[in-house]
C-alpha atoms as a PDB file:
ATOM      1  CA  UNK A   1     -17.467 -25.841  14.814  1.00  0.00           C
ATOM      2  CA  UNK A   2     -15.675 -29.278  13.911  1.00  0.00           C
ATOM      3  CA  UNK A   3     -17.800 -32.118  13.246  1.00  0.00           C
ATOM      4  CA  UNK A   4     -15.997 -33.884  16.481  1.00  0.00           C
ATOM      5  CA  UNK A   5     -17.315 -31.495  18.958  1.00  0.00           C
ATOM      6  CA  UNK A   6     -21.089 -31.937  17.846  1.00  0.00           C
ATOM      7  CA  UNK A   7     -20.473 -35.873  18.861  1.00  0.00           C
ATOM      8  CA  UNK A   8     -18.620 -35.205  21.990  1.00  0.00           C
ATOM      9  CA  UNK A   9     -21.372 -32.941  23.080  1.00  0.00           C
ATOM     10  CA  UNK A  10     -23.365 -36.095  22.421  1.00  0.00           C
ATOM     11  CA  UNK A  11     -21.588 -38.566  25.108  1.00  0.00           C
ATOM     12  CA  UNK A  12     -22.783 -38.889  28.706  1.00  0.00           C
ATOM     13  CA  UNK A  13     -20.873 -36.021  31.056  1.00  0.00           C
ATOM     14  CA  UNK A  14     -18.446 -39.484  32.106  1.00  0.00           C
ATOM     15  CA  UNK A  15     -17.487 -40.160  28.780  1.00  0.00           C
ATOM     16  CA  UNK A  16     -17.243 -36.252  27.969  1.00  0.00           C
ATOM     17  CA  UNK A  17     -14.438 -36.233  31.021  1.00  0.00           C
ATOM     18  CA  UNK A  18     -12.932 -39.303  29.786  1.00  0.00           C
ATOM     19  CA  UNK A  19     -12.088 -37.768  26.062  1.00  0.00           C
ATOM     20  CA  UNK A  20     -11.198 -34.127  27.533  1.00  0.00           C
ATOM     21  CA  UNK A  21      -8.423 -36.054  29.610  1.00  0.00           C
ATOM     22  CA  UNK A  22      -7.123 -38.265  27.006  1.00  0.00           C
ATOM     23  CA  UNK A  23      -6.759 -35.578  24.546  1.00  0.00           C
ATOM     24  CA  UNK A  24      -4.824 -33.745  27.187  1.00  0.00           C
ATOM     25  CA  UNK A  25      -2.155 -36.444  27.869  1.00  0.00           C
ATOM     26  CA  UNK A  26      -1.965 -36.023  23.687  1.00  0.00           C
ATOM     27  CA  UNK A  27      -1.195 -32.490  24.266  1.00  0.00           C
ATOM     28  CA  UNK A  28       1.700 -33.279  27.239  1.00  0.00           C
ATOM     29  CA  UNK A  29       2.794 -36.004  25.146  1.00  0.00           C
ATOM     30  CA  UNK A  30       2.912 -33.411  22.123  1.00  0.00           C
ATOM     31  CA  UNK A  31       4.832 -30.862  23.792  1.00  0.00           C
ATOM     32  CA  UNK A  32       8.213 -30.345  23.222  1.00  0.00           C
ATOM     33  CA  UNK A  33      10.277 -28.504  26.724  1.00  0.00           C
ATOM     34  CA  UNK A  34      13.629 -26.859  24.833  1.00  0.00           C
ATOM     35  CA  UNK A  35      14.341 -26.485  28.578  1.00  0.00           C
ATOM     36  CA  UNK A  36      14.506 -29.724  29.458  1.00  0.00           C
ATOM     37  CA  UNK A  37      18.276 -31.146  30.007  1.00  0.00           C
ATOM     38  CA  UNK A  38      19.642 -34.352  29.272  1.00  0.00           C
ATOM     39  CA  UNK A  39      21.043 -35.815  32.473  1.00  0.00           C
ATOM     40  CA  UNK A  40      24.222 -38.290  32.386  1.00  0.00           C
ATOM     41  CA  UNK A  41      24.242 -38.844  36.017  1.00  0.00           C
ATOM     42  CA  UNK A  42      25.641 -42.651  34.798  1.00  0.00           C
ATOM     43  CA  UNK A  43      28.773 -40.357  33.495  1.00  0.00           C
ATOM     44  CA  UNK A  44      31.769 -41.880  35.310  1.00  0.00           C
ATOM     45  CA  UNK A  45      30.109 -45.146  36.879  1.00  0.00           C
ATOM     46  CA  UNK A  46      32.958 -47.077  35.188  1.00  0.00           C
ATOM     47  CA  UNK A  47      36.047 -45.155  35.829  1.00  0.00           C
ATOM     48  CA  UNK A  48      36.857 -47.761  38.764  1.00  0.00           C
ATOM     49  CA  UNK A  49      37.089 -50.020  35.517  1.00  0.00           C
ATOM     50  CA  UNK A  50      39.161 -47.945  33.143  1.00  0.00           C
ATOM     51  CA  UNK A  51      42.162 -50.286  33.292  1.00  0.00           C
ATOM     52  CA  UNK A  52      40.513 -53.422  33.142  1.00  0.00           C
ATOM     53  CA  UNK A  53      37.757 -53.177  30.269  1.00  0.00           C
ATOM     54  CA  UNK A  54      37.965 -50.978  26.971  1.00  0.00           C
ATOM     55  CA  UNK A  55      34.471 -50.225  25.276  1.00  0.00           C
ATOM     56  CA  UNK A  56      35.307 -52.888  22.344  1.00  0.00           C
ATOM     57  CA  UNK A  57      35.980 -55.429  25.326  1.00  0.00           C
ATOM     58  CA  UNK A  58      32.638 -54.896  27.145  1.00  0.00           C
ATOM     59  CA  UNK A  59      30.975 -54.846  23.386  1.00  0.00           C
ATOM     60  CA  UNK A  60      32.429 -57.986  22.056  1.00  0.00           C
ATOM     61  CA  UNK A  61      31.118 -59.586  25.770  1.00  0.00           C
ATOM     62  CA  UNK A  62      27.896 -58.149  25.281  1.00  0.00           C
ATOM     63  CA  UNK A  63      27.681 -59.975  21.848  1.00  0.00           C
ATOM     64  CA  UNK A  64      28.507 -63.201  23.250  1.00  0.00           C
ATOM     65  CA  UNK A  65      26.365 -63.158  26.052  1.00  0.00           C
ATOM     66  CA  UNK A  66      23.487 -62.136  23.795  1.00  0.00           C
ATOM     67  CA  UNK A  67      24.320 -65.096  21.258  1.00  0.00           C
ATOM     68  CA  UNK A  68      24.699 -67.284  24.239  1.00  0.00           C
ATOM     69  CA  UNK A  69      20.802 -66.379  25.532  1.00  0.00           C
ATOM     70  CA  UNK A  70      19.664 -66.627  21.733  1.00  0.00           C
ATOM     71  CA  UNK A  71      21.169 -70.177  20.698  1.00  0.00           C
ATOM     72  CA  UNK A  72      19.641 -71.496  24.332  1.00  0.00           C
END
């Protein structure tokens, strides 16, 4: 038996509760879901925009603005 169990046994039945649900948030943290999808529900939110911006428009006004906030 590991060394960590012998001390966990030791803790009040609380504390015991406590460490058996923090080490299972680890282990939903941990776990990987292959299933899981990546969803682009933002994908054509800017088509009504198409002929007024191009991406290195919006990027060089996204530079600006953030110099603008950061020299303030």
């Amino acid at each position: 038996m590991h060394p960590i169990v012998n001390e966990i046994q030791k803790l009040p039945p609380q504390a015991q509760q406590e460490v058996i649900n923090f080490v299972a948030a680890l282990v939903k943290k941990q776990r990987h879901n292959p299933n899981h999808r990546l969803k682009q529900t933002w994908a054509g939110a800017m088509q009504a925009y198409r002929d007024t911006y191009t991406s290195l428009s919006l990027q060089k006004e996204t530079v600006d603005d953030w110099a603008n906030r950061v020299s303030d």
